[in-house]
Protein backbone atom coordinates (compact mmCIF):
# COMPACT_ATOMS: atom_id res chain seq x y z
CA UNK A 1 -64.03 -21.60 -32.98
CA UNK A 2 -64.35 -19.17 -35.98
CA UNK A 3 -65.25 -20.04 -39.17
CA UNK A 4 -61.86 -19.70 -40.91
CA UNK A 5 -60.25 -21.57 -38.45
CA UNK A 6 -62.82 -24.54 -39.61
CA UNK A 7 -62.53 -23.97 -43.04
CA UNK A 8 -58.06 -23.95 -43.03
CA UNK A 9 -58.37 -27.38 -40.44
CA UNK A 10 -61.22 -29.19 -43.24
CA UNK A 11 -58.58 -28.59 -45.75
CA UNK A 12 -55.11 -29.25 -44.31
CA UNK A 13 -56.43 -32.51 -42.37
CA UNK A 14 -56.99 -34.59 -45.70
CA UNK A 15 -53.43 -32.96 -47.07
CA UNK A 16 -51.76 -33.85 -43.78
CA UNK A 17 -52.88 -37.55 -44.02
CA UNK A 18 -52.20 -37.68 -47.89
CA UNK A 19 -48.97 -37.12 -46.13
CA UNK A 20 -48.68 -39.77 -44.07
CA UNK A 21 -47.04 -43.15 -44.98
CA UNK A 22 -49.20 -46.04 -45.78
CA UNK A 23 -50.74 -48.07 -43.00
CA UNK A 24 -49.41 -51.73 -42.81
CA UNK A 25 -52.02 -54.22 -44.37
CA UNK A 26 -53.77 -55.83 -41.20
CA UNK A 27 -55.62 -59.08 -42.21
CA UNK A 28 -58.11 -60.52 -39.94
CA UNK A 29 -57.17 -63.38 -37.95
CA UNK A 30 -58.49 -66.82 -38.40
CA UNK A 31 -60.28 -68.69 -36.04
CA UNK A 32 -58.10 -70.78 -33.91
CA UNK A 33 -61.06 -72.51 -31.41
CA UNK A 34 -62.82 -75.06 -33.03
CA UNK A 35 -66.92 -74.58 -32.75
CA UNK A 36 -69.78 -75.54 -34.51
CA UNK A 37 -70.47 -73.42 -37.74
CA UNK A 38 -66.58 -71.85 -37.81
CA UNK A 39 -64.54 -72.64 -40.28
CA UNK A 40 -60.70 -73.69 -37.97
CA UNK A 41 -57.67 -74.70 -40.65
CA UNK A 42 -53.96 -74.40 -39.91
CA UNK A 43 -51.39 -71.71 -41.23
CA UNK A 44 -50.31 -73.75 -44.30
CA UNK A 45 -54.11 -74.80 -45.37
CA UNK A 46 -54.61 -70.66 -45.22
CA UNK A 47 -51.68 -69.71 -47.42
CA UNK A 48 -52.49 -72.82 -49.81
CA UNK A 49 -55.91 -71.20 -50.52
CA UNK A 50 -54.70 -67.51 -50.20
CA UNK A 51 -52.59 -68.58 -53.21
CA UNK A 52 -55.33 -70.68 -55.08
CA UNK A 53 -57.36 -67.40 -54.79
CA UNK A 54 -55.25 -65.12 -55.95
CA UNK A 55 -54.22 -66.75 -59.09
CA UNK A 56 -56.16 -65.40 -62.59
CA UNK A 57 -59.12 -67.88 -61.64
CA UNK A 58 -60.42 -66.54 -58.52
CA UNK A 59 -64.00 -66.72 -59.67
CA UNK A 60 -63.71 -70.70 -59.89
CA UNK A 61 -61.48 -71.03 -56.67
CA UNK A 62 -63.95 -69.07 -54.74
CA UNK A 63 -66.76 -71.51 -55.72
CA UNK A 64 -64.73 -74.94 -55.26
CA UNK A 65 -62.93 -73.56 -51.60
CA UNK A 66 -66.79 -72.70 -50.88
CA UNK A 67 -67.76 -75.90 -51.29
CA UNK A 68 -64.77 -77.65 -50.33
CA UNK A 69 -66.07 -75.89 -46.39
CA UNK A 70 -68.98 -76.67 -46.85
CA UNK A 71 -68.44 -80.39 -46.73
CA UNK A 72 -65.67 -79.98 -44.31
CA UNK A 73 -68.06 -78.25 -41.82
CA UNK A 74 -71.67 -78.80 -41.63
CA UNK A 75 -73.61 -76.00 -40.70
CA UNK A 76 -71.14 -73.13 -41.92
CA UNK A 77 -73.01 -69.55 -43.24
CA UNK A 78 -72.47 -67.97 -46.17
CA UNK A 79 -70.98 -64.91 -44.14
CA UNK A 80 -68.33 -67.39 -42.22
CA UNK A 81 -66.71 -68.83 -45.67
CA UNK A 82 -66.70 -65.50 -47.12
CA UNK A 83 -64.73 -63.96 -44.26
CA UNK A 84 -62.46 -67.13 -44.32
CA UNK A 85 -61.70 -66.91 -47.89
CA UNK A 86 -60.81 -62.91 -47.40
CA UNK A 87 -58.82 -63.80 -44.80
CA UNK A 88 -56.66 -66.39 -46.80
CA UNK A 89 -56.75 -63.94 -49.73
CA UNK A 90 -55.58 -61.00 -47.50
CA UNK A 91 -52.76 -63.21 -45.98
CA UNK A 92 -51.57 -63.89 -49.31
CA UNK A 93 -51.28 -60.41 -50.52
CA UNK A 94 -49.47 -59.49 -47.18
CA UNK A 95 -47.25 -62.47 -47.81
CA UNK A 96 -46.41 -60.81 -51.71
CA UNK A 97 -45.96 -57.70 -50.01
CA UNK A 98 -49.13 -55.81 -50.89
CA UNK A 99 -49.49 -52.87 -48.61
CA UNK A 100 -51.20 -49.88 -48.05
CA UNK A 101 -54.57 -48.28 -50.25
CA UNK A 102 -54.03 -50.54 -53.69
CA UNK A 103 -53.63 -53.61 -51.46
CA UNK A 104 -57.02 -52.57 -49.43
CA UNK A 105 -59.03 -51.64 -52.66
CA UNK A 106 -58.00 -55.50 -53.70
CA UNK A 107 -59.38 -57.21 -51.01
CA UNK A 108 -62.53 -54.94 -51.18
CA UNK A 109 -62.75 -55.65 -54.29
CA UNK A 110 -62.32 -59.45 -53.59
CA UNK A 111 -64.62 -59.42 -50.64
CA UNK A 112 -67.59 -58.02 -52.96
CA UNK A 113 -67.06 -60.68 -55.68
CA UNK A 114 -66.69 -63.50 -52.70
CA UNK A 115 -69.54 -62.61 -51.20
CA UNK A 116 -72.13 -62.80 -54.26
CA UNK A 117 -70.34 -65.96 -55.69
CA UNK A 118 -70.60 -67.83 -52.03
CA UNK A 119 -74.33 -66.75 -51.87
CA UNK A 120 -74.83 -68.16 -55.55
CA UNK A 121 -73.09 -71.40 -55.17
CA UNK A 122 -75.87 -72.66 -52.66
């Protein structure tokens, strides 16, 4: 390969996938197998939370759903209820229709904040 041919490819790739349509959202799936330490609740139960967290409180919800599963199961990490709560939160946006980068940049965004107020409500 020459160099030029390099240098056109490194700048029509990013055009061509500025180009392309928006990827679906893709939430992670909960955990359907109940086992020690993993946090198991039905469809509803996730869309009740995904809603409590993405109201204008999310800061408080995070903390009281935190230790809500905490009492509910014994054991659970800090890591587990954080991906549990961004998986609620992600269902919800999907459910108001969120999609492509401004729906991902939420739930990063979420996932950041979720995962330094779980470790501080030990």
């Amino acid at each position: 390969m020459n160099a030029s041919f390099i240098k056109a490819t490194a700048i029509a790739l990013p055009v061509l996938f500025a180009a392309l349509p928006a990827r679906a959202l893709e939430c992670p799936v909960p955990h359907v197998l109940p086992r020690p330490g993993i946090i198991t609740e039905t469809q509803p139960q996730i869309r009740e939370y995904g809603a409590t967290l993405a109201g204008n409180d999310t800061g408080n919800a995070v903390g009281v759903i935190a230790q809500e599963l905490r009492k509910k199961y014994p054991g659970v990490t800090d890591a587990e209820i954080t991906n549990f709560l961004v998986t609620a939160y992600c269902s919800e946006l999907k459910a108001e229709g969120y999609d492509g980068a401004r729906a991902r940049t939420r739930i990063k965004n979420f996932a950041d904040r979720a995962d330094r107020l779980v470790a501080g409500a030990n």
